[in-house]
N, C-alpha and C. Protein backbone atom coordinates (compact mmCIF):
# COMPACT_ATOMS: atom_id res chain seq x y z
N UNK A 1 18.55 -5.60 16.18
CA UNK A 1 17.34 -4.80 16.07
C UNK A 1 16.47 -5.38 14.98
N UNK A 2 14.89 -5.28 14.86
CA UNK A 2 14.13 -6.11 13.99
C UNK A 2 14.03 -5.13 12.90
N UNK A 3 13.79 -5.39 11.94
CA UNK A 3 13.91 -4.48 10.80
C UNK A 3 11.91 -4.12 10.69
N UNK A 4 11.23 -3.36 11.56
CA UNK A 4 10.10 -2.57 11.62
C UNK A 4 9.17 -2.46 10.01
N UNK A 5 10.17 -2.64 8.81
CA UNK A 5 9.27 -2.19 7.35
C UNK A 5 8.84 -4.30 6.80
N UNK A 6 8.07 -3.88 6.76
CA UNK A 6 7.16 -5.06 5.88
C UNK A 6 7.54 -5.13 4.74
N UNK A 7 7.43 -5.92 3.99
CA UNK A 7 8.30 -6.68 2.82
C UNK A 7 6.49 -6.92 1.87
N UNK A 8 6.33 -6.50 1.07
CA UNK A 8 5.26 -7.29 -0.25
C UNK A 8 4.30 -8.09 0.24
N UNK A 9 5.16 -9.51 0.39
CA UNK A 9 4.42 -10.73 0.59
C UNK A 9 3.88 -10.12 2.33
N UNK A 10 4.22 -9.77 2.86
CA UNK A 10 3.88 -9.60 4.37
C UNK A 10 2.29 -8.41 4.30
N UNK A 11 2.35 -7.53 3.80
CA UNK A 11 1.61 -6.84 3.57
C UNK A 11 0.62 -7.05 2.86
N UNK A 12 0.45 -7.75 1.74
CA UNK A 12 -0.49 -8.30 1.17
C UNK A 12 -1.08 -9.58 1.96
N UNK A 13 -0.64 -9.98 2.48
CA UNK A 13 -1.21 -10.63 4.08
C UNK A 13 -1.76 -10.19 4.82
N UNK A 14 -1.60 -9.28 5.21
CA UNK A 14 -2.10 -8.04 6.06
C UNK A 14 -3.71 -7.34 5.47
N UNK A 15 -2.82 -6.74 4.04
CA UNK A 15 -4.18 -6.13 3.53
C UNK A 15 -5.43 -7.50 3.84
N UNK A 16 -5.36 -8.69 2.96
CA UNK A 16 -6.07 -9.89 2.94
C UNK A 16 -7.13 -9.87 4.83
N UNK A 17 -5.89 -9.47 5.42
CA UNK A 17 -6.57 -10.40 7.19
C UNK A 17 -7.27 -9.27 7.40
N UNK A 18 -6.77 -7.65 7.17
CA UNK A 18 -7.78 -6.50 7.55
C UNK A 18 -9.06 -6.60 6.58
N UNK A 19 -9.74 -7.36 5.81
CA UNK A 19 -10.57 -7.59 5.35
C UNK A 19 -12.08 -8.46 6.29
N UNK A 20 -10.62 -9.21 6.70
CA UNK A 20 -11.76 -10.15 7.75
C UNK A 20 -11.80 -9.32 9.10
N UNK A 21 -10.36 -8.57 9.35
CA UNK A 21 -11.01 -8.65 11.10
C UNK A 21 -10.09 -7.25 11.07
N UNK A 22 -10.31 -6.70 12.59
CA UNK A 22 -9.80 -5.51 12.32
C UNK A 22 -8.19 -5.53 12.88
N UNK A 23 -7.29 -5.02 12.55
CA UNK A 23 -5.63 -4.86 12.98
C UNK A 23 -5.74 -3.95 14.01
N UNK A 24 -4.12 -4.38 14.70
CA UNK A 24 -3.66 -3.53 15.51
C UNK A 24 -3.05 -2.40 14.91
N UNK A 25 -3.23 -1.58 15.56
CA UNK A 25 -2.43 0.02 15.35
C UNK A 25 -1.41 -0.07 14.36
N UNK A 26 -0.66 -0.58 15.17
CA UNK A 26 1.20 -0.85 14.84
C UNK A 26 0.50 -1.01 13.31
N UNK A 27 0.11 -2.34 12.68
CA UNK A 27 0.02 -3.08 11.58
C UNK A 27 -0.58 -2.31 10.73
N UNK A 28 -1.90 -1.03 11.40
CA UNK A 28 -2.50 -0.42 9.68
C UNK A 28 -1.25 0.51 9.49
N UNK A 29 -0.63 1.00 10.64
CA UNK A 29 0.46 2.00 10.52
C UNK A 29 1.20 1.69 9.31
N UNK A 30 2.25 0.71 9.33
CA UNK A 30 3.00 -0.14 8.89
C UNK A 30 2.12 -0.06 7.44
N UNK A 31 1.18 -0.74 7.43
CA UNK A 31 1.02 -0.94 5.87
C UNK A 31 1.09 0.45 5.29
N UNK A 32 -0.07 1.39 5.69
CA UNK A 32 -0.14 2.98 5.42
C UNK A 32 1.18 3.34 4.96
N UNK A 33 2.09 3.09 5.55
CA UNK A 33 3.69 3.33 5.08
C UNK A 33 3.97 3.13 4.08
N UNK A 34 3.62 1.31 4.02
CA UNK A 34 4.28 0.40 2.44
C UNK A 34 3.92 1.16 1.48
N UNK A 35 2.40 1.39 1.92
CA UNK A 35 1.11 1.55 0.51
C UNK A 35 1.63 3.28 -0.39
N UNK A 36 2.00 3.91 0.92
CA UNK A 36 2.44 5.30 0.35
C UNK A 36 3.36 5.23 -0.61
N UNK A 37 4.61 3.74 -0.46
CA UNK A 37 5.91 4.16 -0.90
C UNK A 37 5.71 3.08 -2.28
N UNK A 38 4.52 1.71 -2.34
CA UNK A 38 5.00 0.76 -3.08
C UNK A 38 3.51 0.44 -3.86
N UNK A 39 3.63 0.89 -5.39
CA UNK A 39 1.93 1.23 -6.09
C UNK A 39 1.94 -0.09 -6.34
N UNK A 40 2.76 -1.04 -6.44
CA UNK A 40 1.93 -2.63 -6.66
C UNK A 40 0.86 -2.81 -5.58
N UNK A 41 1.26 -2.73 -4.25
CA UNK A 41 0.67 -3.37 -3.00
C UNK A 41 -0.90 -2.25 -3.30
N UNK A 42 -0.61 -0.85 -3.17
CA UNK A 42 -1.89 -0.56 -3.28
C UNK A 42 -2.64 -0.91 -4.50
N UNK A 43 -2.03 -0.89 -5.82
CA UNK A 43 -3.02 -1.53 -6.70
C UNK A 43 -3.60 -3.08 -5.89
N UNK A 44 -2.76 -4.01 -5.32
CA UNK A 44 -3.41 -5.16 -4.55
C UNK A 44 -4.64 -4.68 -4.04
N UNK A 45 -4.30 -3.63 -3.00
CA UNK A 45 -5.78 -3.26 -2.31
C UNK A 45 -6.79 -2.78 -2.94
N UNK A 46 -6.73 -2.11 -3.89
CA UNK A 46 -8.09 -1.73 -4.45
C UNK A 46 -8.18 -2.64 -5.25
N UNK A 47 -7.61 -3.54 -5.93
CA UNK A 47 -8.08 -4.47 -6.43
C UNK A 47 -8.78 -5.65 -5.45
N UNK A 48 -8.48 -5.61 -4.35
CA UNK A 48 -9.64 -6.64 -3.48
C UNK A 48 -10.59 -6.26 -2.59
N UNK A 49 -10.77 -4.24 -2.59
CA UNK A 49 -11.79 -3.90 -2.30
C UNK A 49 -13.15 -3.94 -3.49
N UNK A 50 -12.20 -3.85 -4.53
CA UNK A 50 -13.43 -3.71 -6.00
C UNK A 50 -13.91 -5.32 -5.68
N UNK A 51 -12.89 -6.18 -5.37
CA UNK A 51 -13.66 -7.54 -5.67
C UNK A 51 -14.59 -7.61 -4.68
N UNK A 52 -14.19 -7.41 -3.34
CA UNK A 52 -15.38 -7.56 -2.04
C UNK A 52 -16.45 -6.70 -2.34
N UNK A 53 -16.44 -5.29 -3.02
CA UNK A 53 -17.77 -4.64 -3.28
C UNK A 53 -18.81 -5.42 -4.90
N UNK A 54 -17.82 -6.26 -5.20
CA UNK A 54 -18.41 -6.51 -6.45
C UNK A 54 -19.04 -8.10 -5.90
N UNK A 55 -18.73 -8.60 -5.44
CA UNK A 55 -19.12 -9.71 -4.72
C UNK A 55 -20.08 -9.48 -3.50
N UNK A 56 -20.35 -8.75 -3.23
CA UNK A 56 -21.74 -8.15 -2.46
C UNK A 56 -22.56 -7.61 -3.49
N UNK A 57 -22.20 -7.61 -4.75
CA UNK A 57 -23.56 -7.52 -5.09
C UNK A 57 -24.20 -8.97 -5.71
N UNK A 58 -23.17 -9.50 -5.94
CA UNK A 58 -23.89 -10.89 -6.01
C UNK A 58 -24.89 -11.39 -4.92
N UNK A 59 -25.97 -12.14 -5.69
CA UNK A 59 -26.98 -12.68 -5.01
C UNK A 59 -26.76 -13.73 -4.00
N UNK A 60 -27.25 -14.61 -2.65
CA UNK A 60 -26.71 -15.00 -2.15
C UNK A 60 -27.24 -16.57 -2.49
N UNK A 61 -28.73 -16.32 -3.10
CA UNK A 61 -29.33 -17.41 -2.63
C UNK A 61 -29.50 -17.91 -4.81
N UNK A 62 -30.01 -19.17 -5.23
CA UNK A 62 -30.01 -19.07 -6.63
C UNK A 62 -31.56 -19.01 -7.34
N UNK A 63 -32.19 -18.88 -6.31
CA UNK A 63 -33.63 -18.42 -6.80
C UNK A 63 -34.00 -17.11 -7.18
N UNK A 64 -33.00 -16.36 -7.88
CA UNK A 64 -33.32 -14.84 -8.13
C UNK A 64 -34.25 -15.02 -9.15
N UNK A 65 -35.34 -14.66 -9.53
CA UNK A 65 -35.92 -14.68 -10.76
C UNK A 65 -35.77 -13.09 -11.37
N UNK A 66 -34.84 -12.30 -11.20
CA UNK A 66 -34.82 -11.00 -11.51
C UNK A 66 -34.08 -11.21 -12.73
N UNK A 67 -34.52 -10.38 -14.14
CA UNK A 67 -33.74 -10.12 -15.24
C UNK A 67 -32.31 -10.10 -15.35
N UNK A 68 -31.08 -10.44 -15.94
CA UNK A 68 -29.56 -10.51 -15.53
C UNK A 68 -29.31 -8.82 -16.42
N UNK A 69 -28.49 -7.87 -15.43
CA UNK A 69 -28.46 -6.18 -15.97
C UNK A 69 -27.39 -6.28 -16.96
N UNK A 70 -28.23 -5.57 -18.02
CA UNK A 70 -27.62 -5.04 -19.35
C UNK A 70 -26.98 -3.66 -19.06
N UNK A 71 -25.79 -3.61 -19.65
CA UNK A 71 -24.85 -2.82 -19.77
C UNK A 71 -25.11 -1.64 -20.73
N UNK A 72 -25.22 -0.14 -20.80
CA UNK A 72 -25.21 0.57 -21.91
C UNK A 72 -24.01 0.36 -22.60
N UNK A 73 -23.45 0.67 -23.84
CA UNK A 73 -22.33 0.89 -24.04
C UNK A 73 -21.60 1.88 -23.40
N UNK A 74 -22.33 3.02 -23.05
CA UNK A 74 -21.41 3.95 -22.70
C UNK A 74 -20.92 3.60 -20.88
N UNK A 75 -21.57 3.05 -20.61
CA UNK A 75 -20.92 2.27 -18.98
C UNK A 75 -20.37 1.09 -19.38
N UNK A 76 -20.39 0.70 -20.59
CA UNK A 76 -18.98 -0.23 -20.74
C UNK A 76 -17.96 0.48 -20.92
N UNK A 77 -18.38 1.58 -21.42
CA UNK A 77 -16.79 2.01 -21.91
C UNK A 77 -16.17 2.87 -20.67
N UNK A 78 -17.28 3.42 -19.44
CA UNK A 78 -16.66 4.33 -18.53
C UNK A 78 -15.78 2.72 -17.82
N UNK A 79 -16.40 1.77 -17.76
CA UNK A 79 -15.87 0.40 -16.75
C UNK A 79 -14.37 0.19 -17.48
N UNK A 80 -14.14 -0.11 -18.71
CA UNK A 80 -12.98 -0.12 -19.32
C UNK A 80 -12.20 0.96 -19.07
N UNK A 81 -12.08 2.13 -19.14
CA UNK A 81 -11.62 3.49 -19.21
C UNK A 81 -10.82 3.37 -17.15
N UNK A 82 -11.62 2.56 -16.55
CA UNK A 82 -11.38 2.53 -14.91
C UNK A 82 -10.78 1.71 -14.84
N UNK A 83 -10.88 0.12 -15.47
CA UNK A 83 -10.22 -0.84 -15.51
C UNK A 83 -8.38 -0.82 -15.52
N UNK A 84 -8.11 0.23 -17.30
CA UNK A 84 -7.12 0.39 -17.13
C UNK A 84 -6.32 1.56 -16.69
N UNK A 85 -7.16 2.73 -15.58
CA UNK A 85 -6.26 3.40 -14.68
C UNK A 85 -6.07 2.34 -13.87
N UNK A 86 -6.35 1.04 -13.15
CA UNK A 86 -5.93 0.27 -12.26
C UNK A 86 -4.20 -0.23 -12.93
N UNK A 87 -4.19 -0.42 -14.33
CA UNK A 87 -2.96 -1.25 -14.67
C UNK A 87 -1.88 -0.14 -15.02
C-alpha cells in the first residue's frame, strides 16, 4: 500500500508548483493536511506568499522616476512586531 501523507520536502514542492499553476484535488487536500499538523511547512507558505505579494509591488520596468517610500517609525515597528510572529 503507498503511504498517502507527504513528507516536508514533498510539500514544499507542492506549495512552490501551486504558486505557478493550479493542483489537483487529491494534492491541495494532502497539503491542507500537512499544513494543519506541521507549523514549519506553513510558516514556508506564508513566507512565499509575503514574498510573491511583496514582489508585485516591485516595479517592472527601471524607469520609475517616482520618490523611493519612506517608512514612519511606527510602521517599522508594526513590520518588525509581524516579522517575528512569523519566527
Amino acid at each position: 500500500m503507498k503511504h498517502w501523507m507527504l513528507c516536508c520536502k514533498d510539500v514544499s514542492k507542492k506549495i512552490s508548483e501551486s504558486m505557478d499553476r493550479n493542483l489537483p484535488f487529491h494534492h491541495r487536500m494532502f497539503i491542507r493536511i500537512h499544513l494543519m499538523m506541521c507549523k514549519y511547512c506553513a510558516r514556508f507558505k506564508k513566507q512565499l506568499v509575503m514574498l510573491r505579494k511583496l514582489s508585485r509591488l516591485e516595479t517592472t520596468s527601471g524607469e520609475d522616476t517616482t520618490p523611493p517610500i519612506v517608512l514612519s517609525m511606527e510602521a517599522r515597528e508594526r513590520i518588525k512586531k509581524s516579522l517575528k510572529a512569523f519566527s
